[in-house]
C-alpha atoms as a PDB file:
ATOM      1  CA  UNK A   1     161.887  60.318 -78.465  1.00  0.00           C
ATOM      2  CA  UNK A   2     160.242  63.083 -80.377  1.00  0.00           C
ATOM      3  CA  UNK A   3     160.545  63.533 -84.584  1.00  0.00           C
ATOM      4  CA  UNK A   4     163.456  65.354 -85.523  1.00  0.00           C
ATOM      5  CA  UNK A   5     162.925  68.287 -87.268  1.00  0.00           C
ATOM      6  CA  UNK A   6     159.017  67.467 -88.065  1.00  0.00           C
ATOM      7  CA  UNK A   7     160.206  64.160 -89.480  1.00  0.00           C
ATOM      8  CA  UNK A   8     158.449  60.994 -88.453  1.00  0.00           C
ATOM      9  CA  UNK A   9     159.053  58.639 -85.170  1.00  0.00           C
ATOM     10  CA  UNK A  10     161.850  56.297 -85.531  1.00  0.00           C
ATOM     11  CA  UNK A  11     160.087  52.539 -85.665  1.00  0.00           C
ATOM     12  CA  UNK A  12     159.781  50.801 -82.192  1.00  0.00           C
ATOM     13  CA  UNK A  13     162.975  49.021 -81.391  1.00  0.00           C
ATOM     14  CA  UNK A  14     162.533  45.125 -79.787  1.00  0.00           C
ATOM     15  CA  UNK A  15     164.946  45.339 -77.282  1.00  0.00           C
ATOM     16  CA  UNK A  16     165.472  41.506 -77.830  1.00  0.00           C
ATOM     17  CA  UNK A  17     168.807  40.035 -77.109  1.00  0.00           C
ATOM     18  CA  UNK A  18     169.431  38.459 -80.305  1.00  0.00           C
ATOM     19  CA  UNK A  19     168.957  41.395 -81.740  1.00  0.00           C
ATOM     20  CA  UNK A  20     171.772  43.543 -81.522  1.00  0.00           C
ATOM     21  CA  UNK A  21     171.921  47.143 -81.793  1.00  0.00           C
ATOM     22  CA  UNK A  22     173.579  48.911 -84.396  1.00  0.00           C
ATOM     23  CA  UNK A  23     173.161  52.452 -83.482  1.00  0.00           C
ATOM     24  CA  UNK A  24     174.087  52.842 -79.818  1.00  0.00           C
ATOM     25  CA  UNK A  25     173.510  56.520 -79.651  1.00  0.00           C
ATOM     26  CA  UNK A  26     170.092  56.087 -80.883  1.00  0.00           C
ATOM     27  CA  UNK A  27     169.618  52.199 -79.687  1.00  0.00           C
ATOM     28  CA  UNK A  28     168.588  51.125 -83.051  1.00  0.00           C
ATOM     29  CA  UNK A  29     168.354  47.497 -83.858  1.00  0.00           C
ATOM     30  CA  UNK A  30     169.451  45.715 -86.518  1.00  0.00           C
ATOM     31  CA  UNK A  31     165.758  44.196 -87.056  1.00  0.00           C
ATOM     32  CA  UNK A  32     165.014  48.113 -87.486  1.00  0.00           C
ATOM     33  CA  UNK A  33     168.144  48.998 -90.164  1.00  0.00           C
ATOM     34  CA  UNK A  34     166.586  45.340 -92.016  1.00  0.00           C
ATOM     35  CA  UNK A  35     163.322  46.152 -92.153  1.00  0.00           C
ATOM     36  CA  UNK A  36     164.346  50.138 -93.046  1.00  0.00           C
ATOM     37  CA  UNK A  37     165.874  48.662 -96.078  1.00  0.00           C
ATOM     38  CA  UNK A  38     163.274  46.201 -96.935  1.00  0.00           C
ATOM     39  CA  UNK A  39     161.105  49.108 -97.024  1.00  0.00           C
ATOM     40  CA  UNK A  40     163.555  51.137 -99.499  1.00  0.00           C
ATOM     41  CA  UNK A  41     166.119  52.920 -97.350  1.00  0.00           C
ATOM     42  CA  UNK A  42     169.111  52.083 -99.788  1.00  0.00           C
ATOM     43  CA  UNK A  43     171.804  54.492 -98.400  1.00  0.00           C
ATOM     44  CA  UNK A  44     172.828  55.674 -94.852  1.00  0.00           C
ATOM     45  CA  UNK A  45     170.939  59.109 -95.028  1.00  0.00           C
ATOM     46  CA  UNK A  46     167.741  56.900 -95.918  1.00  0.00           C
ATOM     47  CA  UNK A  47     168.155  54.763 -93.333  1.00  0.00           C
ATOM     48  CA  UNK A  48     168.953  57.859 -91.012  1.00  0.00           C
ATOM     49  CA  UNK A  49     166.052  59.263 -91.854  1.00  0.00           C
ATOM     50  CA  UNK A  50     163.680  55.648 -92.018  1.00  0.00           C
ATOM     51  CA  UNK A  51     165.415  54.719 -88.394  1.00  0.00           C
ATOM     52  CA  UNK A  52     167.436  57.467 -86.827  1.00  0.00           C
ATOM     53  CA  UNK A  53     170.550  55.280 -87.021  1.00  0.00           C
ATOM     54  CA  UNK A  54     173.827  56.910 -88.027  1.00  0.00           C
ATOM     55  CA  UNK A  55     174.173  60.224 -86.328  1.00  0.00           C
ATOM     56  CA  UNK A  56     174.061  60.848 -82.650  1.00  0.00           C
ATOM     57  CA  UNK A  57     176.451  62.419 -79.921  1.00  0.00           C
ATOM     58  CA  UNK A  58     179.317  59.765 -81.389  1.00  0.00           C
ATOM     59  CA  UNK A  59     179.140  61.717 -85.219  1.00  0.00           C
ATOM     60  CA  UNK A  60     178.041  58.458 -86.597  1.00  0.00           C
ATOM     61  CA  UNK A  61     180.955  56.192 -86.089  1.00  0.00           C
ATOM     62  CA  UNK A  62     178.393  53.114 -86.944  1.00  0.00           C
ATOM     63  CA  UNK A  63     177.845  54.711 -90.643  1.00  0.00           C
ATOM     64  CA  UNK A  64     180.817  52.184 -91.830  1.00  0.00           C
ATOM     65  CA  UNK A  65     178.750  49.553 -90.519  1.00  0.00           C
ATOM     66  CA  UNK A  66     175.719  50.205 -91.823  1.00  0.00           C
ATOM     67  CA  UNK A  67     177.432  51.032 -95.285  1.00  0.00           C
ATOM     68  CA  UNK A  68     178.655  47.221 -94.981  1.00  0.00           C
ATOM     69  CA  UNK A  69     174.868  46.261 -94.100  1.00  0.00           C
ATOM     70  CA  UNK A  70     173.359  48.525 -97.181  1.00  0.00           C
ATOM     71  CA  UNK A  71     175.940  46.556 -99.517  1.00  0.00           C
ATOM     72  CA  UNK A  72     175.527  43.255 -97.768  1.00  0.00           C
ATOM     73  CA  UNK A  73     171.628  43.881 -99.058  1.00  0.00           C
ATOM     74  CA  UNK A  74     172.301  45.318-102.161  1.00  0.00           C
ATOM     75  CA  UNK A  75     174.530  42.241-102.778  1.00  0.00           C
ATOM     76  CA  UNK A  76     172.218  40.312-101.888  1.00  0.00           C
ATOM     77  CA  UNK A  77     169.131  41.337-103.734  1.00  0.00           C
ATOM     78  CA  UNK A  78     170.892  42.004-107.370  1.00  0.00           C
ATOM     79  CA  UNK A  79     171.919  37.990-106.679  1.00  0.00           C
ATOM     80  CA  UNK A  80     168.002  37.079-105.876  1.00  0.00           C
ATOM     81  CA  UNK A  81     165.846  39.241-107.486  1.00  0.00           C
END
C-alpha cells in the first residue's frame, strides 16, 4: 500500500492469529495500534496517521474502539509511570 498523501508507510502488520485486527479496512493489528502508542500516538488522528487505522471505505466505525484502546493506555500509564 503506498503513503497517503506523501505520508510514511503504515508499519508491517503480523498477520498472526492471536493478533487480531482492529482496523479491517486497513487490516491493522492491534500489535500495530500498541506499538503506535508506545511510540507516542496518543489520539485516533495520531494513530491514523502512525498506522493507517481509523478511516477507510467503512468512515472509521473502529475509531470508538480505538478511543477505548487510547484510554485503556492512558489509564494505564498515569497508574505506572
Amino acid at each position: 500500500m503506498p503513503p497517503a498523501k506523501g505520508g510514511p508507510s503504515p508499519p508491517p502488520t503480523t498477520g498472526y492469529d492471536d493478533d487480531p485486527i482492529v482496523c479491517c479496512c486497513n487490516g491493522i493489528p492491534l500489535s500495530a495500534i500498541v506499538g503506535a502508542m508506545e511510540g507516542g500516538a496518543l489520539t485516533v488522528s495520531e494513530l491514523f496517521d502512525a498506522t493507517w487505522a481509523g478511516c477507510g471505505p467503512c468512515g472509521g466505525t473502529c475509531q470508538p474502539d480505538l478511543q477505548a484502546l487510547l484510554d485503556d493506555y492512558l489509564q494505564r500509564v498515569a497508574t505506572n509511570p
